[in-house]
C-alpha atoms as a PDB file:
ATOM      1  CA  UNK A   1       0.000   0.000   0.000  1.00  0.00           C
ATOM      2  CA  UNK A   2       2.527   2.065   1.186  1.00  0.00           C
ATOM      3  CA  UNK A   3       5.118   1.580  -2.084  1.00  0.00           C
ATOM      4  CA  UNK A   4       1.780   2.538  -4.207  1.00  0.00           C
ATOM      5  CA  UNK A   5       1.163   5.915  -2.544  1.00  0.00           C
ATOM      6  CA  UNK A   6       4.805   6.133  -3.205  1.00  0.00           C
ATOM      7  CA  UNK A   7       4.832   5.425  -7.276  1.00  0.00           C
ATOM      8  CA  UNK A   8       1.550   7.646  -7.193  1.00  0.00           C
ATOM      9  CA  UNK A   9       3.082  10.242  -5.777  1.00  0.00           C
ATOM     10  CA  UNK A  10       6.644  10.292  -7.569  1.00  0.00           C
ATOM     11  CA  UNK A  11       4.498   9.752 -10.402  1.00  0.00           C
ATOM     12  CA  UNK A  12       2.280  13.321  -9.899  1.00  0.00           C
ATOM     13  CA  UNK A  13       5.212  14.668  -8.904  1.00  0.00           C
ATOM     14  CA  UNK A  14       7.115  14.274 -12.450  1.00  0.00           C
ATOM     15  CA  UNK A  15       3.675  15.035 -14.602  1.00  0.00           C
ATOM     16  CA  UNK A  16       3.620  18.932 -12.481  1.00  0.00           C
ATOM     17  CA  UNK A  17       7.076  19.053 -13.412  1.00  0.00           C
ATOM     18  CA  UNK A  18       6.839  18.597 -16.787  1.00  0.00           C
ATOM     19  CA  UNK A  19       3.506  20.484 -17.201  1.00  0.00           C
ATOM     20  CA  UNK A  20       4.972  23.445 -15.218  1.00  0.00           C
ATOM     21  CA  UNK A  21       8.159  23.356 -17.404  1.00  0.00           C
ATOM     22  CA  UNK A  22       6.082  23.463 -20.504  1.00  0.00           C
ATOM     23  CA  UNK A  23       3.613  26.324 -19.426  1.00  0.00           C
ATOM     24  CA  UNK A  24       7.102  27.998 -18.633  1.00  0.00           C
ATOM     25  CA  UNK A  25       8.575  27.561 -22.047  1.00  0.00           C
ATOM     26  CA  UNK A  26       5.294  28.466 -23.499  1.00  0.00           C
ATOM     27  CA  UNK A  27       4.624  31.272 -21.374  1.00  0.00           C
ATOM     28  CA  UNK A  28       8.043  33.080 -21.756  1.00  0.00           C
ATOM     29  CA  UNK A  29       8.156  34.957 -24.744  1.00  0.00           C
ATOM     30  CA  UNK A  30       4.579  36.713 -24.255  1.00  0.00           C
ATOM     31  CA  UNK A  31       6.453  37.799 -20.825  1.00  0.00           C
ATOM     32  CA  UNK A  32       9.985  38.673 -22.777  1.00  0.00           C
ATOM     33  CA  UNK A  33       7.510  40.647 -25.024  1.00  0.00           C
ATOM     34  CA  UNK A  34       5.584  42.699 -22.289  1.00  0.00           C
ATOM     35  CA  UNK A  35       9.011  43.195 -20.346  1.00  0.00           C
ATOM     36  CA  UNK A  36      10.558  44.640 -23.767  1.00  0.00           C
ATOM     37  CA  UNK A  37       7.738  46.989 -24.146  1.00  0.00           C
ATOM     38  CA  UNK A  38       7.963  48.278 -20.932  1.00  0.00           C
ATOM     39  CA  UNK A  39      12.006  49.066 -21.437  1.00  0.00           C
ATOM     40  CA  UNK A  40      14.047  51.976 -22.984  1.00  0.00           C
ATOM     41  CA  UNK A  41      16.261  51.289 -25.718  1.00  0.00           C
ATOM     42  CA  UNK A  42      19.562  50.702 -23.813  1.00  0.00           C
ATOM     43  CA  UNK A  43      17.928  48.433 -21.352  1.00  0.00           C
ATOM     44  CA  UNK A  44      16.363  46.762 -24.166  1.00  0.00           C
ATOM     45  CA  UNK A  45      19.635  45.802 -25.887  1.00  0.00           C
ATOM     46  CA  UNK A  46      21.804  45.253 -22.966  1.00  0.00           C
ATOM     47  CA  UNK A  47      23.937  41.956 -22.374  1.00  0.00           C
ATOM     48  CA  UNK A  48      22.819  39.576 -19.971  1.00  0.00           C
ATOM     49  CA  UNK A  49      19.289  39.899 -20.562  1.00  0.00           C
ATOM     50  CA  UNK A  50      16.972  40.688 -17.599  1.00  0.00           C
ATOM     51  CA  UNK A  51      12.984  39.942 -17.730  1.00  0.00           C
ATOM     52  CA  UNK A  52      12.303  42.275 -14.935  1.00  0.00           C
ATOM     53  CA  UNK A  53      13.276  45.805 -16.229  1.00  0.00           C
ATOM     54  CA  UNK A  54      15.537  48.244 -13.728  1.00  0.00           C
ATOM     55  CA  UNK A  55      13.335  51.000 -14.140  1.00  0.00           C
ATOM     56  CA  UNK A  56       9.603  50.502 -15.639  1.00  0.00           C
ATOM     57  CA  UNK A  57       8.846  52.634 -18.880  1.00  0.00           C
ATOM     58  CA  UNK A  58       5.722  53.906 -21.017  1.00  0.00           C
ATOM     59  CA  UNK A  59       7.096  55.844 -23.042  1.00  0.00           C
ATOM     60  CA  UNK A  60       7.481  52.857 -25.990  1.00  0.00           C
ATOM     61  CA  UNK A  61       3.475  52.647 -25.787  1.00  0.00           C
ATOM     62  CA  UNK A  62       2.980  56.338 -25.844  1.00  0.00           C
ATOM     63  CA  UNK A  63       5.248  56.474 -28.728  1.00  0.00           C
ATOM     64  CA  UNK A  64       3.094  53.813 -30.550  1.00  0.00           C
ATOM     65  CA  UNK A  65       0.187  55.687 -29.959  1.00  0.00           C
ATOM     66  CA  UNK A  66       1.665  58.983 -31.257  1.00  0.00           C
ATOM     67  CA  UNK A  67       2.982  57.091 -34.686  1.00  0.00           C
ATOM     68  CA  UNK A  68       0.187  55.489 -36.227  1.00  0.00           C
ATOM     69  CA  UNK A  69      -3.762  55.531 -35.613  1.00  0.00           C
ATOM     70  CA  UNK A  70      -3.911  52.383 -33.748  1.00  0.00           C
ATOM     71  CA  UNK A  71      -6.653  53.277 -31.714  1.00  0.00           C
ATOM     72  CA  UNK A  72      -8.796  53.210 -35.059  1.00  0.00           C
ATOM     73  CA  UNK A  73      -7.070  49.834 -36.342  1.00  0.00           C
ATOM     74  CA  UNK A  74      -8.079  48.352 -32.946  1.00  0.00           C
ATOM     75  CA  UNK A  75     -11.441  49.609 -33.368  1.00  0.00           C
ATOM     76  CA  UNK A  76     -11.444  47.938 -36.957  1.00  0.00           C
ATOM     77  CA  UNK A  77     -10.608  44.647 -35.944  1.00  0.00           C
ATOM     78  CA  UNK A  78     -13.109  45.214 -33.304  1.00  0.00           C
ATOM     79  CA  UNK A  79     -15.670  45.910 -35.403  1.00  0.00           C
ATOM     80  CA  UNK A  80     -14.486  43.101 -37.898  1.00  0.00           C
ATOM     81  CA  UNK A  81     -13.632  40.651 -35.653  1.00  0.00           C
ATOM     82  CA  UNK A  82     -17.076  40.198 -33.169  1.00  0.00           C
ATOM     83  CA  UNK A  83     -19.595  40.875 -36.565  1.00  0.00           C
ATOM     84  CA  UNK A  84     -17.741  37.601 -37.624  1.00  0.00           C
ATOM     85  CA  UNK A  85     -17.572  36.089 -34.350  1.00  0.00           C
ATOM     86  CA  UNK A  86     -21.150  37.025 -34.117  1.00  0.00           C
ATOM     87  CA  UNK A  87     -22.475  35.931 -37.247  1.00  0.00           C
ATOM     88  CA  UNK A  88     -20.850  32.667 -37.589  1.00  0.00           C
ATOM     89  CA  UNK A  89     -22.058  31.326 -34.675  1.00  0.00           C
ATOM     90  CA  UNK A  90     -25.312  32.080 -35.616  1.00  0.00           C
ATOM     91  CA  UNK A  91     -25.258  30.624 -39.245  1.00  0.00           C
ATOM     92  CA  UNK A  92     -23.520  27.997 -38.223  1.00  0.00           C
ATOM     93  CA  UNK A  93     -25.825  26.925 -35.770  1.00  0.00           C
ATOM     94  CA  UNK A  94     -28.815  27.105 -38.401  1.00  0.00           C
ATOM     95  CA  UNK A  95     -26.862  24.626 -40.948  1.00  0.00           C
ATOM     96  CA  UNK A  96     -25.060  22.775 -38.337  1.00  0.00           C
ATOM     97  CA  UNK A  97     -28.748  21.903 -36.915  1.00  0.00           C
ATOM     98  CA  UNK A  98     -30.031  21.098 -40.393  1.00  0.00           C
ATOM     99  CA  UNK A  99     -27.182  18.819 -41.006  1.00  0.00           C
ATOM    100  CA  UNK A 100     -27.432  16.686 -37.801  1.00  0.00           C
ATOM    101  CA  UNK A 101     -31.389  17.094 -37.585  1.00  0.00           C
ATOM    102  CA  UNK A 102     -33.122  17.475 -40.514  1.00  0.00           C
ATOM    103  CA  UNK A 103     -33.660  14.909 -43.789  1.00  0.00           C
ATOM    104  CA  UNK A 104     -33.425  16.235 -46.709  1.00  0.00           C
ATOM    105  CA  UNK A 105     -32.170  15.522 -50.426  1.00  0.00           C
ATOM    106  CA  UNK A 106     -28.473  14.586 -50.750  1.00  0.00           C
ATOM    107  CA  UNK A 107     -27.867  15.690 -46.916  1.00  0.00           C
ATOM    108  CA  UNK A 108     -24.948  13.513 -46.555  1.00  0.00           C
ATOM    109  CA  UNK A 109     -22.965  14.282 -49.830  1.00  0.00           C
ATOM    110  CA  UNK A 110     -23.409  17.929 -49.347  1.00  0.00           C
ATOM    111  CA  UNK A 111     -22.338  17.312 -45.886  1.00  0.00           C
ATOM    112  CA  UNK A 112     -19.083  16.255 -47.468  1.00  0.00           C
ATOM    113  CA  UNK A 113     -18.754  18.566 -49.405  1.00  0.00           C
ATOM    114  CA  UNK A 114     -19.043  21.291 -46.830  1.00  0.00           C
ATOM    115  CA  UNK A 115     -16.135  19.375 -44.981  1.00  0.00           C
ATOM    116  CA  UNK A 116     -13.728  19.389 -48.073  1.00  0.00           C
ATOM    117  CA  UNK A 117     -14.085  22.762 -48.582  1.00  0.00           C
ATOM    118  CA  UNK A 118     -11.993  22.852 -45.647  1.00  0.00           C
ATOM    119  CA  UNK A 119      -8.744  21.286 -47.670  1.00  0.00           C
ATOM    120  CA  UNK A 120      -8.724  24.201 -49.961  1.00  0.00           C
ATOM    121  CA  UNK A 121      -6.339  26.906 -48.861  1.00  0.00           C
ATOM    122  CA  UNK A 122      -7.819  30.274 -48.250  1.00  0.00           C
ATOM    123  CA  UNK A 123      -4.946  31.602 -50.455  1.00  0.00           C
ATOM    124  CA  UNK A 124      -6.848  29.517 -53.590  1.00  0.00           C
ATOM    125  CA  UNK A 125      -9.877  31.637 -53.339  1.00  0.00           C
ATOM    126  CA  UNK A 126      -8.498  35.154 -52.796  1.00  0.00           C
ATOM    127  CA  UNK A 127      -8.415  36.160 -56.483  1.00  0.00           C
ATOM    128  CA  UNK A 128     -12.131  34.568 -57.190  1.00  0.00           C
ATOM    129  CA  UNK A 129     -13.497  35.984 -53.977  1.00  0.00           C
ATOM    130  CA  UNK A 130     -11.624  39.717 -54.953  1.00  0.00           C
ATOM    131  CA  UNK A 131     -13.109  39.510 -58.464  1.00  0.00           C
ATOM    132  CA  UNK A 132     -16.872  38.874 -57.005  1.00  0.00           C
ATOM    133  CA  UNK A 133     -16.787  41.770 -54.372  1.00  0.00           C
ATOM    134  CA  UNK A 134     -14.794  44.085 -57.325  1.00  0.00           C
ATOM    135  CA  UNK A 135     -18.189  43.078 -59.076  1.00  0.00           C
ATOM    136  CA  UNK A 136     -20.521  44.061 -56.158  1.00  0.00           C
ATOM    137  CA  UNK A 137     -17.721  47.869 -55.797  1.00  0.00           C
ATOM    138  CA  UNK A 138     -17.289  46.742 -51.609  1.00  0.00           C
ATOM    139  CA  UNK A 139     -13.425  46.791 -52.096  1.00  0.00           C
ATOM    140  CA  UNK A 140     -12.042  49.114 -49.687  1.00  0.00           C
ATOM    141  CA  UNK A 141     -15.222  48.804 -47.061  1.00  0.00           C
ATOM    142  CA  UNK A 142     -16.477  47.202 -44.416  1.00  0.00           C
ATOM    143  CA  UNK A 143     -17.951  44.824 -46.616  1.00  0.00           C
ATOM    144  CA  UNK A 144     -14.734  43.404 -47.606  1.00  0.00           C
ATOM    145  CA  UNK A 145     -13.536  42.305 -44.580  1.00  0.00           C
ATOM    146  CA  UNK A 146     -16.483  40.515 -43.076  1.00  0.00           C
ATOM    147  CA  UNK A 147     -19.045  39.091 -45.844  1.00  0.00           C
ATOM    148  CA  UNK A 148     -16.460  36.448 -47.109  1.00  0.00           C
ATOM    149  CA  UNK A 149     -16.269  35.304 -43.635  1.00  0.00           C
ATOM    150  CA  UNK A 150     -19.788  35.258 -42.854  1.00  0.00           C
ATOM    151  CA  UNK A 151     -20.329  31.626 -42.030  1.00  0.00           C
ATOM    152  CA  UNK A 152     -17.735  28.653 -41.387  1.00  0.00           C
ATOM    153  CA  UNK A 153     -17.717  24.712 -42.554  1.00  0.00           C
ATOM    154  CA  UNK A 154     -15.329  24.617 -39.641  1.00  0.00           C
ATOM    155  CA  UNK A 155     -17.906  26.031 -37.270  1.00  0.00           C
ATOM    156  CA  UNK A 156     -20.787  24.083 -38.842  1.00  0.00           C
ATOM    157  CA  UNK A 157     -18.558  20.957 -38.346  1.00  0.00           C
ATOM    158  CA  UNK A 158     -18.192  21.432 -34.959  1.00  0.00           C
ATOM    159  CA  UNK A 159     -21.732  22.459 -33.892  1.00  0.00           C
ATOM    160  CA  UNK A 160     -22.497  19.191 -35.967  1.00  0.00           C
ATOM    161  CA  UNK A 161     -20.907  17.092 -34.176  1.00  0.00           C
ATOM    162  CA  UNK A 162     -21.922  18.174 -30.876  1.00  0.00           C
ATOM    163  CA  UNK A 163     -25.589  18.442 -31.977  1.00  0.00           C
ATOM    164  CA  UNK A 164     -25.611  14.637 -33.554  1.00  0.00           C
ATOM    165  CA  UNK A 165     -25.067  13.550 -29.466  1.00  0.00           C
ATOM    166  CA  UNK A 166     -28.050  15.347 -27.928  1.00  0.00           C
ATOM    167  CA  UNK A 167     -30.949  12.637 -27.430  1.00  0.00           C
ATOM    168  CA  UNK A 168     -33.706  12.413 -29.931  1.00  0.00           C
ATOM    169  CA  UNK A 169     -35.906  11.577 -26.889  1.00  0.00           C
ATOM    170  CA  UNK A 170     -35.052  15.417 -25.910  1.00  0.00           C
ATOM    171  CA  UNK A 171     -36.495  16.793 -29.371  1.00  0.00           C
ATOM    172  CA  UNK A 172     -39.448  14.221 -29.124  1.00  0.00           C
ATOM    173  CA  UNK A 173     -40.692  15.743 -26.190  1.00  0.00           C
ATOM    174  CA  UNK A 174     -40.380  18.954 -27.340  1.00  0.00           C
ATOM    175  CA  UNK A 175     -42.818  18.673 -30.696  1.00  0.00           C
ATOM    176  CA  UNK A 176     -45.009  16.966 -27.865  1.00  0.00           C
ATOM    177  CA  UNK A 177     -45.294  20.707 -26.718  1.00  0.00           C
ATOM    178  CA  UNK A 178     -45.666  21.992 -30.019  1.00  0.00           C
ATOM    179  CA  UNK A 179     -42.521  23.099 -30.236  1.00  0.00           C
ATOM    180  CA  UNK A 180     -41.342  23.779 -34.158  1.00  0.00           C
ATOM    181  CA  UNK A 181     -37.444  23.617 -35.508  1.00  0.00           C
ATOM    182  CA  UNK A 182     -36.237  27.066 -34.398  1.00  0.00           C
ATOM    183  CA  UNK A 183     -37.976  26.860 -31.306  1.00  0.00           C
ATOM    184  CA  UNK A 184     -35.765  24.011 -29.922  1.00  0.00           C
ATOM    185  CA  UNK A 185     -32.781  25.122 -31.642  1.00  0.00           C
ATOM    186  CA  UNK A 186     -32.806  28.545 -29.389  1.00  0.00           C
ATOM    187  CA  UNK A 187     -34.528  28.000 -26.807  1.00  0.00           C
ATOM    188  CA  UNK A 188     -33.301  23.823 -25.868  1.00  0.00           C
ATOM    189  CA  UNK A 189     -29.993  22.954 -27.780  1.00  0.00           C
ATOM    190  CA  UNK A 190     -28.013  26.546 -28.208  1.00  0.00           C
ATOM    191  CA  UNK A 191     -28.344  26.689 -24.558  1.00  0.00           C
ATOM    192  CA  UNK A 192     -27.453  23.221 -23.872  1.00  0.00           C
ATOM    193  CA  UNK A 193     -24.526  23.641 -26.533  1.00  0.00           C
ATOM    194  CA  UNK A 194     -22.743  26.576 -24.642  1.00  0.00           C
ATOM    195  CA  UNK A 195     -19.053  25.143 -24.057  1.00  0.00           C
ATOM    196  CA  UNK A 196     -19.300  24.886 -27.878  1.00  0.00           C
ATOM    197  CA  UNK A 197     -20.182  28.170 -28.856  1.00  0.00           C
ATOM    198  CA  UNK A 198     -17.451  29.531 -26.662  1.00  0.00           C
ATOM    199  CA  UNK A 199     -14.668  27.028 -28.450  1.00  0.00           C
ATOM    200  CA  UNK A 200     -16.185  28.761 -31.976  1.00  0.00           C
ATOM    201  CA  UNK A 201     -16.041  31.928 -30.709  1.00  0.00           C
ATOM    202  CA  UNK A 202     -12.527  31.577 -29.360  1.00  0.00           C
ATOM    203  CA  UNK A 203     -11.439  30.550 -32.570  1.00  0.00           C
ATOM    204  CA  UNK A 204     -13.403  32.802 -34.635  1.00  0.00           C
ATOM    205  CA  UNK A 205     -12.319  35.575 -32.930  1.00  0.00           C
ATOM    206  CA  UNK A 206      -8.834  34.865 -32.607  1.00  0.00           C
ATOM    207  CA  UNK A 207      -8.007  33.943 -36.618  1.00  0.00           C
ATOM    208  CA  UNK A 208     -10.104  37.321 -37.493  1.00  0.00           C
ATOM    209  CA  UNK A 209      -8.264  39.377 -35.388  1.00  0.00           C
ATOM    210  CA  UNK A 210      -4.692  38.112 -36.370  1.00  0.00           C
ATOM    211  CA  UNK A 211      -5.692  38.275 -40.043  1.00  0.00           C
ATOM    212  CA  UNK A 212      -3.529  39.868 -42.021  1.00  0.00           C
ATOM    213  CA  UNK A 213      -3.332  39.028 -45.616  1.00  0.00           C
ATOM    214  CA  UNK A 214      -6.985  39.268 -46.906  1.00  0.00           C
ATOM    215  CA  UNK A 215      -6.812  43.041 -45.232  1.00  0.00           C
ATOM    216  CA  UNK A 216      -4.334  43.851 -46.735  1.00  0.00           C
ATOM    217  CA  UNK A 217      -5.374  43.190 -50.000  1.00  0.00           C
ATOM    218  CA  UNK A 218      -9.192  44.367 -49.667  1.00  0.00           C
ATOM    219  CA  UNK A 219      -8.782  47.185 -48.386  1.00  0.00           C
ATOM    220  CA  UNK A 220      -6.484  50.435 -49.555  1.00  0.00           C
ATOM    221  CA  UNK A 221      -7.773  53.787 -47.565  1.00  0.00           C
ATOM    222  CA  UNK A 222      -5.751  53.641 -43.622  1.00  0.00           C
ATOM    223  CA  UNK A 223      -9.080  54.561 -41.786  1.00  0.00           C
ATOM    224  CA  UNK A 224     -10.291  50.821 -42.313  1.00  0.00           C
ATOM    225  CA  UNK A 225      -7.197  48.868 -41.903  1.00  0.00           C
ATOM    226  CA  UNK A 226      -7.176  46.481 -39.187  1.00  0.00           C
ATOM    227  CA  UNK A 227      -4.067  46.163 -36.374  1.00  0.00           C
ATOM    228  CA  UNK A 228      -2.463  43.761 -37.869  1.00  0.00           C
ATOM    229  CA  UNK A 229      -1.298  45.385 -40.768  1.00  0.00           C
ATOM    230  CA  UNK A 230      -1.113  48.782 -38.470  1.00  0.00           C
ATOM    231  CA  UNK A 231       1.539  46.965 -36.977  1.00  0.00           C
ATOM    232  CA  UNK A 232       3.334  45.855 -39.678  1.00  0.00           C
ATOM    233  CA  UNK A 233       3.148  49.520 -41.142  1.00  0.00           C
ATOM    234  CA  UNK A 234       4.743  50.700 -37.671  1.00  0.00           C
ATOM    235  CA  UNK A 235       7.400  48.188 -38.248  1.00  0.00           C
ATOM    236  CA  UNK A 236       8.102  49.054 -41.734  1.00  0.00           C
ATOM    237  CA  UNK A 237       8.427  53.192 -41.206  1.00  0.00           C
ATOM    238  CA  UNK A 238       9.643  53.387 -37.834  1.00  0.00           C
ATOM    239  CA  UNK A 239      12.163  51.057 -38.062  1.00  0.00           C
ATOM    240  CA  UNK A 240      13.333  47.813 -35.806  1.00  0.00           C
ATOM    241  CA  UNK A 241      12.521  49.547 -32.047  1.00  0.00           C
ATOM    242  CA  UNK A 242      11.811  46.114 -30.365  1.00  0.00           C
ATOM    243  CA  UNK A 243      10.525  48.249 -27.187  1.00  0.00           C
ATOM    244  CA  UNK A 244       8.145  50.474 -29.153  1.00  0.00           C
ATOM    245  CA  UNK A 245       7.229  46.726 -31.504  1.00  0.00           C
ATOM    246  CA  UNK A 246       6.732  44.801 -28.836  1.00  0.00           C
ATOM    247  CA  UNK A 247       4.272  47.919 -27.105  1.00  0.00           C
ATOM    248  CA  UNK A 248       1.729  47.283 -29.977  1.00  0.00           C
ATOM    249  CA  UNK A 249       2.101  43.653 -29.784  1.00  0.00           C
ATOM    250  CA  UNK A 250       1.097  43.622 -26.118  1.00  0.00           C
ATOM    251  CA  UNK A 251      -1.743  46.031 -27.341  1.00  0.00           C
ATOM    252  CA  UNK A 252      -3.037  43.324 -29.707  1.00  0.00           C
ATOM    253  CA  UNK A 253      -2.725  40.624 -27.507  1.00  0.00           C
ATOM    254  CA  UNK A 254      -5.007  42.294 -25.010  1.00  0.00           C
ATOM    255  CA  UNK A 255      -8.817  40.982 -26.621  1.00  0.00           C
ATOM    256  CA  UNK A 256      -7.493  37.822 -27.378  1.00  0.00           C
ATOM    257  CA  UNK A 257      -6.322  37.108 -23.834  1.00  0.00           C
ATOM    258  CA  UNK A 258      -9.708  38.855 -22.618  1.00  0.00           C
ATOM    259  CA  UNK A 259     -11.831  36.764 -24.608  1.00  0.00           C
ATOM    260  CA  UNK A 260     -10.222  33.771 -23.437  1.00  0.00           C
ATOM    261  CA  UNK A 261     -10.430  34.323 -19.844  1.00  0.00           C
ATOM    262  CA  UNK A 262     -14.735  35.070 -20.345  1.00  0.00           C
ATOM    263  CA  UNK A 263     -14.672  31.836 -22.088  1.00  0.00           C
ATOM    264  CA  UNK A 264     -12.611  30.096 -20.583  1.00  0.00           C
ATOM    265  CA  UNK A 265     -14.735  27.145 -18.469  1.00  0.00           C
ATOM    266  CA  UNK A 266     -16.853  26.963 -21.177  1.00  0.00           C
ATOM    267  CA  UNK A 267     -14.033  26.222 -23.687  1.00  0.00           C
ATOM    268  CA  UNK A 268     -12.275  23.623 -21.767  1.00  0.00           C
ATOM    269  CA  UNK A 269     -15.974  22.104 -21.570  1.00  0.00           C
ATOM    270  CA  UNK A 270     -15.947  22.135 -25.057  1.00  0.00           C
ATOM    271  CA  UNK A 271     -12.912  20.938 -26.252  1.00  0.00           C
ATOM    272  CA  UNK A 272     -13.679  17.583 -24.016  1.00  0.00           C
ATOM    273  CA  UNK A 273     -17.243  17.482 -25.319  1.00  0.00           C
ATOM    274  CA  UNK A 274     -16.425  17.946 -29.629  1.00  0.00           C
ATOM    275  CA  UNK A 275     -16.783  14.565 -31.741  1.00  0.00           C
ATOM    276  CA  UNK A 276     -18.495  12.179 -28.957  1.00  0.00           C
ATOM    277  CA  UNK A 277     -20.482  11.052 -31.461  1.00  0.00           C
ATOM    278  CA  UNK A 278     -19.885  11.001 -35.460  1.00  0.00           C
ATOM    279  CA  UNK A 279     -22.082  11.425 -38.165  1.00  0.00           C
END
């Protein structure tokens, strides 16, 4: 008994080590990043490095501040990034509940088709998607930025597969009460399917805010560029500063680490509860 609480505990012992060493090795270089912003240049360059700066510094954020508009590209990818957060999960939820409730015509091959669209790079559809929103004159809006990104077969995937494992018995009993389609898909399963919205929202949020590319080639007037490329112009004029660099970084990082922490129960709830039950 005694040699078993022994291995158990040796045991735990090595799995916090190595967990603790990986969060470490993980966790450093968003802390290198924050220390650098809050640094002056000579402190920034100096040999041995030190995490913990001698004397604490804003002026590489007020400096960021002062060289480009990035308070209106955070606002952009604001705007950008929660209208696609926001409208994803809600037209994903309408085809992910057709696919895993509803019969129809060719359901399943359509199904599968949905899911290889997913194989194609994004980088594949750029010029065709470019050429239809040319046609429709939203290059260099709003528009631009979010229609394309509208819905997700990656979010309907995932709301599939978490709607396929909800008992039948639980949508019987609700057309006992006369209630219709949309009725039990908000007001029974969205509820019930919370840890999964929040692990689509995550994700949603996070690849629209660090999107760089399709901005930068939809878009042409500065007062509707998102941070990302903000960033990149900061980089490009004001030179290598890794203080001032790493200020905005820290800036951008902020509603990604925000939205994770809201979400955060309801993500880990959905990671463990995605794909119990295939198609």
């Amino acid at each position: 008994m005694i040699k078993k609480k022994t291995k158990r505990l040796i045991y735990h012992t090595i799995l916090h080590l190595v967990l603790i060493t990986g969060a470490t090795i993980m966790i450093f270089p968003f802390l290198w990043g924050i220390s650098t912003s809050l640094k002056d240049m000579r402190e920034v360059l100096a040999n041995p490095f030190q995490l913990i700066p001698k004397q604490i510094t804003v002026i590489n954020y007020k400096n960021v501040v002062r060289s480009i508009p990035i308070v209106r590209f955070f606002i952009n990818s604001l705007i950008v990034s929660l209208t696609i957060t926001a409208s994803q999960l809600f037209t994903c939820s309408l085809s992910a509940y057709a696919f895993a409730r509803l019969k129809f015509p060719m359901r399943e091959p359509l199904f599968y088709i949905l899911l290889g669209t997913m194989m194609i790079p994004q980088h594949v559809i750029m010029i065709p998607v470019y050429i239809i929103l040319n046609f429709f004159r939203l290059i260099d809006t709003y528009a631009a930025l979010i229609v394309p990104f509208l819905s997700s077969a990656f979010g309907t995937f995932l709301l599939r597969q978490y709607f396929m494992s909800i008992p039948k018995e639980l949508e019987e009993a609700a057309t006992l009460d006369g209630c219709g389609h949309l009725c039990f898909l908000f007001k029974i399963m969205l509820p019930i399917a919370k840890p999964i919205l929040a692990t689509l929202a995550i994700f949603s949020f996070m690849w629209s805010w660090n999107n760089y590319i399709w901005p930068l080639i939809v878009t042409n007037r500065i007062e509707i560029r998102t941070l990302q490329y903000g960033l990149a112009m900061f980089k490009e004029e004001g030179g290598i500063n890794w203080g001032q660099l790493m200020a905005g970084t820290t800036i951008a990082t902020i509603p990604l680490l925000v939205i994770f922490l809201i979400a955060q129960k309801q993500f880990i709830k959905g990671i463990t509860l995605t794909g119990l039950k295939e198609g």
